[in-house]
PDB file of N, CA and C in Angstrom:
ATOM      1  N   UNK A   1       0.826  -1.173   0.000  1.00  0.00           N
ATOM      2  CA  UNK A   1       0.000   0.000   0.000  1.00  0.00           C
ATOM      3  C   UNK A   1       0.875   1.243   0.000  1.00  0.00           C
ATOM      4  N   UNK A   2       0.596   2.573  -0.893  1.00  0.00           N
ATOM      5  CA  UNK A   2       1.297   3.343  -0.978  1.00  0.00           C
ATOM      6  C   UNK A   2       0.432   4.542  -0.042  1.00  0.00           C
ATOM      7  N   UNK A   3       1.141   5.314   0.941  1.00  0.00           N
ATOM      8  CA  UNK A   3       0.406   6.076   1.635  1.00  0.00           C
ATOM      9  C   UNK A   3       1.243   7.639   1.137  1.00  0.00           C
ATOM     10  N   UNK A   4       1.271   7.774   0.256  1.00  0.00           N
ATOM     11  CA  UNK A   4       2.696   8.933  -0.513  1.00  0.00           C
ATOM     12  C   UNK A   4       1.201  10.288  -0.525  1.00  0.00           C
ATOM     13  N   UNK A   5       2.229  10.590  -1.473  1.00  0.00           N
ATOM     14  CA  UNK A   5       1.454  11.901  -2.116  1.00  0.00           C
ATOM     15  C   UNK A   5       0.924  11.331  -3.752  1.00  0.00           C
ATOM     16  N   UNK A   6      -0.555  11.070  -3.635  1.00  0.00           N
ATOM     17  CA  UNK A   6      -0.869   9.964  -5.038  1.00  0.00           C
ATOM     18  C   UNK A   6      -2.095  11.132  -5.517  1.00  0.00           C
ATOM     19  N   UNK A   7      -1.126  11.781  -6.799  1.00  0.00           N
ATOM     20  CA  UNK A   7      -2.127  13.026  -7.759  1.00  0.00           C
ATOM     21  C   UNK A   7      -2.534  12.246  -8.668  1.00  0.00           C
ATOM     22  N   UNK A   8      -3.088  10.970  -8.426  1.00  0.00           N
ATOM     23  CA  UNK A   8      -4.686   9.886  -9.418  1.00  0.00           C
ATOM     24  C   UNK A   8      -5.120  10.100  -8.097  1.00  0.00           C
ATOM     25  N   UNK A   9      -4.965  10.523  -7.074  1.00  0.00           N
ATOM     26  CA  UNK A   9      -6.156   9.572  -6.081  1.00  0.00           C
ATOM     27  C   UNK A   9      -7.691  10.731  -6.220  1.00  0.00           C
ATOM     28  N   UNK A  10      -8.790  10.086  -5.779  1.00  0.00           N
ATOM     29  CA  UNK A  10      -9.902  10.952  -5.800  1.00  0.00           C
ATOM     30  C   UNK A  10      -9.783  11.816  -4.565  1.00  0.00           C
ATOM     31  N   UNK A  11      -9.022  11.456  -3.434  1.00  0.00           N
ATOM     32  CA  UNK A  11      -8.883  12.223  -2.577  1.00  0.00           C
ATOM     33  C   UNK A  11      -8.288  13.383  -2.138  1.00  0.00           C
ATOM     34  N   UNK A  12      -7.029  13.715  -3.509  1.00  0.00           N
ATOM     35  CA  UNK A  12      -6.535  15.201  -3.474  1.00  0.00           C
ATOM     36  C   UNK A  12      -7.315  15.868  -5.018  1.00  0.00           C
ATOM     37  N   UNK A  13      -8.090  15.158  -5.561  1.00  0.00           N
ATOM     38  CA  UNK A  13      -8.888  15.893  -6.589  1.00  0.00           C
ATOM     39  C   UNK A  13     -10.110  16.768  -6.260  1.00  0.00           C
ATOM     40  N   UNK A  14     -10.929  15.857  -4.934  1.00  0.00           N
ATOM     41  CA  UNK A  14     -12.061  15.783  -4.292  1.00  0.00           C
ATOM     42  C   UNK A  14     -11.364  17.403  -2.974  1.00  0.00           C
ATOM     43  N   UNK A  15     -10.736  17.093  -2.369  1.00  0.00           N
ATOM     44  CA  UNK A  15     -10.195  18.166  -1.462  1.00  0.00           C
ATOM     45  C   UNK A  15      -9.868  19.617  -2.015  1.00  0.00           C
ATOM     46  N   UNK A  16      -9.226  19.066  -3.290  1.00  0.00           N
ATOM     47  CA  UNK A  16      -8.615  20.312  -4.609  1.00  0.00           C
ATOM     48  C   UNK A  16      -9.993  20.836  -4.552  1.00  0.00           C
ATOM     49  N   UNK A  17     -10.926  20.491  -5.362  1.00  0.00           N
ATOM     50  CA  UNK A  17     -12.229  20.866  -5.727  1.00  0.00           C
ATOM     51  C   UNK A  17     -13.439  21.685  -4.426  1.00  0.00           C
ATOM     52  N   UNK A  18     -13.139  20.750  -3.572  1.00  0.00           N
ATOM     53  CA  UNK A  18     -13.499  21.512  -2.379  1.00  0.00           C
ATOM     54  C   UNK A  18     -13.275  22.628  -1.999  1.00  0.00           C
ATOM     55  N   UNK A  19     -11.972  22.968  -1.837  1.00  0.00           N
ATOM     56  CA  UNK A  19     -10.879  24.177  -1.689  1.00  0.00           C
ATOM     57  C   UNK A  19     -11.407  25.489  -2.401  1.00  0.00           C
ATOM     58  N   UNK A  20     -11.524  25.212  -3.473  1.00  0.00           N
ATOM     59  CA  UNK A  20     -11.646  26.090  -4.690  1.00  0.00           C
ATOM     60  C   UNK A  20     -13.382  26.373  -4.410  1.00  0.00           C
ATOM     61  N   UNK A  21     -14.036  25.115  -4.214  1.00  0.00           N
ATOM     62  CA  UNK A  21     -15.550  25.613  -4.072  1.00  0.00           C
ATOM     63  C   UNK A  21     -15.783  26.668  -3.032  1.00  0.00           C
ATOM     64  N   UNK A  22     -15.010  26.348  -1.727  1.00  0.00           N
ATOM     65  CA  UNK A  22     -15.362  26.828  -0.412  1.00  0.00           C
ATOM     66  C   UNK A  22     -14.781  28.549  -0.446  1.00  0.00           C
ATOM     67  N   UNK A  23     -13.661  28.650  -1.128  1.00  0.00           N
ATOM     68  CA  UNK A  23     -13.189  30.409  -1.548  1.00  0.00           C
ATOM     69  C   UNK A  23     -14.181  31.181  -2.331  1.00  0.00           C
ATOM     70  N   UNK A  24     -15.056  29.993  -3.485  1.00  0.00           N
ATOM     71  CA  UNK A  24     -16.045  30.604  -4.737  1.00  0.00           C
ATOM     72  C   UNK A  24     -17.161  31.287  -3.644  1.00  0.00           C
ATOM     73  N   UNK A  25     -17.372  30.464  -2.972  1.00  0.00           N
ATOM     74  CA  UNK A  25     -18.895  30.628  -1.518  1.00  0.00           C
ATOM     75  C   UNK A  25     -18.154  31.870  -1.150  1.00  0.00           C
ATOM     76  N   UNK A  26     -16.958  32.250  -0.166  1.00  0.00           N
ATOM     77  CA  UNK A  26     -16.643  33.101   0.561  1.00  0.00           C
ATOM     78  C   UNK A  26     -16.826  34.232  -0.029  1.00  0.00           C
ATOM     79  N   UNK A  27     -15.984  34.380  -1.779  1.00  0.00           N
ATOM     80  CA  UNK A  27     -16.161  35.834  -2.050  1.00  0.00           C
ATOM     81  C   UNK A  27     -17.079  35.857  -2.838  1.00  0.00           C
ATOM     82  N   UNK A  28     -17.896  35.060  -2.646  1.00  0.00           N
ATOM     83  CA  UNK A  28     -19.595  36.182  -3.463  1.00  0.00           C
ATOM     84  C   UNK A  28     -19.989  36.213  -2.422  1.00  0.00           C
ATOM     85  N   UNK A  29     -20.104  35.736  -1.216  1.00  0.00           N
ATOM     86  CA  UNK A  29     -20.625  36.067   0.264  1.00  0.00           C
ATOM     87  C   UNK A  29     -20.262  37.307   0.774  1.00  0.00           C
ATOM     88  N   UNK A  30     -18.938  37.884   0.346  1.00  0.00           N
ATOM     89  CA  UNK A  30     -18.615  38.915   0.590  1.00  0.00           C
ATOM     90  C   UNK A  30     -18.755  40.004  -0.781  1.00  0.00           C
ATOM     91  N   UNK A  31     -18.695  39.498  -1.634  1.00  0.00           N
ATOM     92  CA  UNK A  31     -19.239  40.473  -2.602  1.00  0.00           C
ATOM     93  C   UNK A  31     -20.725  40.880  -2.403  1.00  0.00           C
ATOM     94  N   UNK A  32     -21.485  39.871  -2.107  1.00  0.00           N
ATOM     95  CA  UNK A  32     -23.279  40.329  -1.697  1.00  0.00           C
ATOM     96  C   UNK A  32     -23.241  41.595  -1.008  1.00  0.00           C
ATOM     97  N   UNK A  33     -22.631  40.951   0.368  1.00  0.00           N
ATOM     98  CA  UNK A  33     -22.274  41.439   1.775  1.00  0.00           C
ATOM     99  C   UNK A  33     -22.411  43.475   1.557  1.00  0.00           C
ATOM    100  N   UNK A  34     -20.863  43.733   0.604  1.00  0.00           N
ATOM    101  CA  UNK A  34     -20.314  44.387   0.516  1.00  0.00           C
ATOM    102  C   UNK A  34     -21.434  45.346  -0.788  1.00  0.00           C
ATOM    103  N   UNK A  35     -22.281  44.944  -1.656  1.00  0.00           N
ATOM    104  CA  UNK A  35     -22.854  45.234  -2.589  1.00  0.00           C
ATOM    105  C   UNK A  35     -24.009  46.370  -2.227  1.00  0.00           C
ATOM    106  N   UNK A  36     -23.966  45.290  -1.077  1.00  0.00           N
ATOM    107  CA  UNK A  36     -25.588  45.892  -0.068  1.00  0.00           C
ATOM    108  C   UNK A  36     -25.249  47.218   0.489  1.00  0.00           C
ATOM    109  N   UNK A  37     -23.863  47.251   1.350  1.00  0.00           N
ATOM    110  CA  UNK A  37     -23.703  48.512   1.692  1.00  0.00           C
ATOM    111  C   UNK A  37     -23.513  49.769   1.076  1.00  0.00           C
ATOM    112  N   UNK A  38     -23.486  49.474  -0.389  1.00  0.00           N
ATOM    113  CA  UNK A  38     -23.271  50.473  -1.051  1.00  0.00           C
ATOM    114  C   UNK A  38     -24.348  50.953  -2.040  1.00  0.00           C
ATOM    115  N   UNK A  39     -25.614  50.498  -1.646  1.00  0.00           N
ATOM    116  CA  UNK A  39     -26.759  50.978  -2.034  1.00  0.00           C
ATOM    117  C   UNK A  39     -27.061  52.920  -2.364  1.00  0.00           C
ATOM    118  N   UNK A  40     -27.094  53.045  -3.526  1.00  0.00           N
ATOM    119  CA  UNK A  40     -26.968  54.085  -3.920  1.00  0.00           C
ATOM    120  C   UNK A  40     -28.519  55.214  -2.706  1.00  0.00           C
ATOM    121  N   UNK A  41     -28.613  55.904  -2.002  1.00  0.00           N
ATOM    122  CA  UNK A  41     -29.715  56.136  -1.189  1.00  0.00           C
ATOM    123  C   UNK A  41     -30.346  57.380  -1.647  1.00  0.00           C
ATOM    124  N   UNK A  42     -31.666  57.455  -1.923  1.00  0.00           N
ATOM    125  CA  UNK A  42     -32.107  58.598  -2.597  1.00  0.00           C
ATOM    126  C   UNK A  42     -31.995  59.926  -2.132  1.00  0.00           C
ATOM    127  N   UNK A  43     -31.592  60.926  -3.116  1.00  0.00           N
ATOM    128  CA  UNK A  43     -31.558  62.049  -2.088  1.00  0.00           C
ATOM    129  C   UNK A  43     -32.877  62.761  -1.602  1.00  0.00           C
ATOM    130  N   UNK A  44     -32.176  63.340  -0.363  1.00  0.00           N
ATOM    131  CA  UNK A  44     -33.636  64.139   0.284  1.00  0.00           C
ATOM    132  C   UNK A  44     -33.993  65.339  -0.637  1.00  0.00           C
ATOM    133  N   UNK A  45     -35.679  65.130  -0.026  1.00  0.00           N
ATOM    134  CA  UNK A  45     -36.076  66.148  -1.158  1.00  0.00           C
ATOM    135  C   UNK A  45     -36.194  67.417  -0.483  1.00  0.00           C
ATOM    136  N   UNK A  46     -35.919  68.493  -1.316  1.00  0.00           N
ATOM    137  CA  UNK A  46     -35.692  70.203  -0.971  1.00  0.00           C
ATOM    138  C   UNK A  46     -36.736  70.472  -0.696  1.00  0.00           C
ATOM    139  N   UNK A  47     -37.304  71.496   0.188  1.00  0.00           N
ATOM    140  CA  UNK A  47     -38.501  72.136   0.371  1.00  0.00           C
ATOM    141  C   UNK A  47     -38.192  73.269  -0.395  1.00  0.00           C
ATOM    142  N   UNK A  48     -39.382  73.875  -1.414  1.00  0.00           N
ATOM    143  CA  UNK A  48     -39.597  75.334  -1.743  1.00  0.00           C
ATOM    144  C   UNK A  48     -38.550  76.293  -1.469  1.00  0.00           C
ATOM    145  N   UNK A  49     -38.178  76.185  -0.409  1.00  0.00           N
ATOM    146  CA  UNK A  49     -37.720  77.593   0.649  1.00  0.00           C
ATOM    147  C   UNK A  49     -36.122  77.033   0.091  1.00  0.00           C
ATOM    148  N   UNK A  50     -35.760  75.767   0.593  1.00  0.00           N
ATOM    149  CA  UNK A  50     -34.402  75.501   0.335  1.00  0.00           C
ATOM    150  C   UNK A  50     -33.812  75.609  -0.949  1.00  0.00           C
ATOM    151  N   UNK A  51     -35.021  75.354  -2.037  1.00  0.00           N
ATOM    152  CA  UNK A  51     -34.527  75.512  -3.689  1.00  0.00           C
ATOM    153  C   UNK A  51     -33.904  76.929  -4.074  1.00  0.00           C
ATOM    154  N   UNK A  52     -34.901  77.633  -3.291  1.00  0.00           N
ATOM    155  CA  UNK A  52     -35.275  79.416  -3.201  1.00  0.00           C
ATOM    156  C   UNK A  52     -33.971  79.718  -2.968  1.00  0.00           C
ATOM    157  N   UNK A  53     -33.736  79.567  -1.500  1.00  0.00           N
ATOM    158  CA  UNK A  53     -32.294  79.481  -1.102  1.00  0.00           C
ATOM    159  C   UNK A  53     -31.167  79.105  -1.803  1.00  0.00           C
ATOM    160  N   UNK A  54     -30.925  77.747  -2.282  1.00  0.00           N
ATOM    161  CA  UNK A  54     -29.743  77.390  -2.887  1.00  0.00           C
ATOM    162  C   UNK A  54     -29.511  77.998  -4.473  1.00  0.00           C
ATOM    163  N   UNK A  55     -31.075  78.501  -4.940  1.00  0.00           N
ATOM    164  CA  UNK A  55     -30.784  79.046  -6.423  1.00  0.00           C
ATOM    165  C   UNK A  55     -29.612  80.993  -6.016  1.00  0.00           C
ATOM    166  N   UNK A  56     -30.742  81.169  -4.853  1.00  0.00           N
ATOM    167  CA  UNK A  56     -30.243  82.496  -4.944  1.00  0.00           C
ATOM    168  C   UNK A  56     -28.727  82.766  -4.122  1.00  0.00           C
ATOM    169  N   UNK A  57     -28.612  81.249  -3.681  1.00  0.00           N
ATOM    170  CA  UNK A  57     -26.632  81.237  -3.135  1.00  0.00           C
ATOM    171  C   UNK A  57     -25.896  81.150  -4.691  1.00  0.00           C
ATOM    172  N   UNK A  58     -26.847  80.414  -5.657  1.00  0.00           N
ATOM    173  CA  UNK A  58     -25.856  80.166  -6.581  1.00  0.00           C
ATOM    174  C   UNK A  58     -26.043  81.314  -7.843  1.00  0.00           C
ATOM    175  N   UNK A  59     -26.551  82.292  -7.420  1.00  0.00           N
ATOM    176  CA  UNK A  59     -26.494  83.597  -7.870  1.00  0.00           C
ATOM    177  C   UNK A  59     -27.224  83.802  -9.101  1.00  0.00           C
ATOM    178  N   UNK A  60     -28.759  82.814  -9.609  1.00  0.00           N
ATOM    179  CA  UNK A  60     -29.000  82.447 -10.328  1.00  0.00           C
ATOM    180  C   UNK A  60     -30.886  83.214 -10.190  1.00  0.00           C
ATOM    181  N   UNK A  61     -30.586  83.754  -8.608  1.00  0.00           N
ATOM    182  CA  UNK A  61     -31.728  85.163  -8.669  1.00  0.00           C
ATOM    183  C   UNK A  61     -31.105  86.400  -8.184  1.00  0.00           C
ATOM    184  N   UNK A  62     -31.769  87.733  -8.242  1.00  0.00           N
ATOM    185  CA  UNK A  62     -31.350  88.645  -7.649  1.00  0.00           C
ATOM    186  C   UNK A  62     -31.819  88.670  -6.370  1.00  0.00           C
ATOM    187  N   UNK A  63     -31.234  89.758  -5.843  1.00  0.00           N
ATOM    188  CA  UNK A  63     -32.489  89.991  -4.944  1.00  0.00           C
ATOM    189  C   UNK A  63     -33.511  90.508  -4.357  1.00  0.00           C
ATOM    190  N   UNK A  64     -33.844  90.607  -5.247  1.00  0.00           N
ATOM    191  CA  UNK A  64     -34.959  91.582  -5.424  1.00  0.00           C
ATOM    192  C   UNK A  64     -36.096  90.097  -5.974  1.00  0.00           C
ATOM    193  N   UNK A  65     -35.661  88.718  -6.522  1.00  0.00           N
ATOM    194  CA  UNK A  65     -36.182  88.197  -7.361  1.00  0.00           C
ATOM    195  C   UNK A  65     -36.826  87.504  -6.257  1.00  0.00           C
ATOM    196  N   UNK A  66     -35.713  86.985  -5.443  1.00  0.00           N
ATOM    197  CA  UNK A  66     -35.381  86.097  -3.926  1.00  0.00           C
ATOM    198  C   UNK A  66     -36.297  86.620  -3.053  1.00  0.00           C
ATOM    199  N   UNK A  67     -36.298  87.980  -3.215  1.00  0.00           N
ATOM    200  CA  UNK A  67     -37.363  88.603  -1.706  1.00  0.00           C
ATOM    201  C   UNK A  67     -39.022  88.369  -2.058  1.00  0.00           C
ATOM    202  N   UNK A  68     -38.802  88.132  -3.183  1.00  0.00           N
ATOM    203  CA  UNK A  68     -40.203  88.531  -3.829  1.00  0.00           C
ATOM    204  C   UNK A  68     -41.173  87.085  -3.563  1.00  0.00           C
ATOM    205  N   UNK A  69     -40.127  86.486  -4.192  1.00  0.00           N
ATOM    206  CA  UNK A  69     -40.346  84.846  -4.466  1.00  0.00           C
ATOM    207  C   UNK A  69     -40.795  84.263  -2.804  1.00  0.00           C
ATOM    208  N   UNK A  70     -39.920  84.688  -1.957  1.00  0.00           N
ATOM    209  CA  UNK A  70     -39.876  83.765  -0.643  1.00  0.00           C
ATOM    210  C   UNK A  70     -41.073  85.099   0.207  1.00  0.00           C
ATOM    211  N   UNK A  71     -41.474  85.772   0.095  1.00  0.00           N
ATOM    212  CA  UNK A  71     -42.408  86.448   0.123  1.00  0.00           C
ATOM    213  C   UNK A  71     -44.196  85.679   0.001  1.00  0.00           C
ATOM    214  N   UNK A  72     -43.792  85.079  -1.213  1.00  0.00           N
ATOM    215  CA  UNK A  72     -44.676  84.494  -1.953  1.00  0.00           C
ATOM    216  C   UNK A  72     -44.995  83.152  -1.387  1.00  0.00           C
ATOM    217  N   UNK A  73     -44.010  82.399  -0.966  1.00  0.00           N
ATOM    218  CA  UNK A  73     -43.975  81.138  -0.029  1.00  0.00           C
ATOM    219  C   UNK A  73     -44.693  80.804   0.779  1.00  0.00           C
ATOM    220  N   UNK A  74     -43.841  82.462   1.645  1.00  0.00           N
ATOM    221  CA  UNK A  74     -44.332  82.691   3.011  1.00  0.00           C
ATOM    222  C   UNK A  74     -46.163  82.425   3.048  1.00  0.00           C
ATOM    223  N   UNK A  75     -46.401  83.419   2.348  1.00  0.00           N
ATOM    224  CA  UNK A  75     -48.159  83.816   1.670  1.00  0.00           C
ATOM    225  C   UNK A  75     -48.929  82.493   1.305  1.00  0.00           C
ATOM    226  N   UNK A  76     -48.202  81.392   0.498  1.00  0.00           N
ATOM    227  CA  UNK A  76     -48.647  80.436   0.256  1.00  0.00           C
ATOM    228  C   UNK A  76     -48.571  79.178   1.637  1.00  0.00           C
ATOM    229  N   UNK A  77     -47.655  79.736   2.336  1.00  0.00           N
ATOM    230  CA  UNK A  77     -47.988  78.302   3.594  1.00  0.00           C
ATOM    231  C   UNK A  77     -48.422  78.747   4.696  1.00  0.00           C
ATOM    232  N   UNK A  78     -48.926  80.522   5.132  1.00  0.00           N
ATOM    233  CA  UNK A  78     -49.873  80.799   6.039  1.00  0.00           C
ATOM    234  C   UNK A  78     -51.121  80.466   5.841  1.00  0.00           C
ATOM    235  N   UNK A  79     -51.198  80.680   3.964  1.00  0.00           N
ATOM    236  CA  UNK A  79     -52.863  80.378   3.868  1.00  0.00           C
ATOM    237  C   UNK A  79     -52.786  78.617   3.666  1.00  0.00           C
ATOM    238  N   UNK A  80     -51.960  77.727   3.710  1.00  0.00           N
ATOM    239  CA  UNK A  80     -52.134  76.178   3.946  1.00  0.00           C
ATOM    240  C   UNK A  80     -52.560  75.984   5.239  1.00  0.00           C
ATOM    241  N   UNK A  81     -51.959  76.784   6.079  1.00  0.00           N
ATOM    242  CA  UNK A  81     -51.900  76.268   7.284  1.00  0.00           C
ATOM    243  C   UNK A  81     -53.410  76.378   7.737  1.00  0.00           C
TER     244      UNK A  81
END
């Protein structure tokens, strides 16, 4: 009986194969894992006032346009309320 290192036997083909299966499992387990956390997350949505705001930081009203406008807001969410 030969108890060596025997590359016919089914038992370092079967272990080989194993090996290789059990790393394939690990990194898509961690590719899932890792996929999930990087879920793109929707952005929050602006209120009126903040659009108002960020147009007229980005200099895209005057202000005269800005006072008028958020004026107008104002007018529109006393009479919601």
């Amino acid at each position: 009986m030969h108890w060596g290192a025997d590359w016919q036997s089914g038992w370092f083909w079967g272990m080989h194969l194993g090996m290789w299966i059990f790393w394939i499992v690990v990194a898509v387990v961690v590719w899932v894992l890792v996929s999930r956390l990087h879920v793109p997350r929707a952005p929050t949505a602006e209120s009126p006032l903040e659009i108002l705001q960020r147009r007229y930081a980005e200099g895209a009203l005057t202000t005269v346009e800005y006072e008028e406008r958020r004026q107008k807001l104002a007018e529109a969410g006393a009479a919601a309320h």
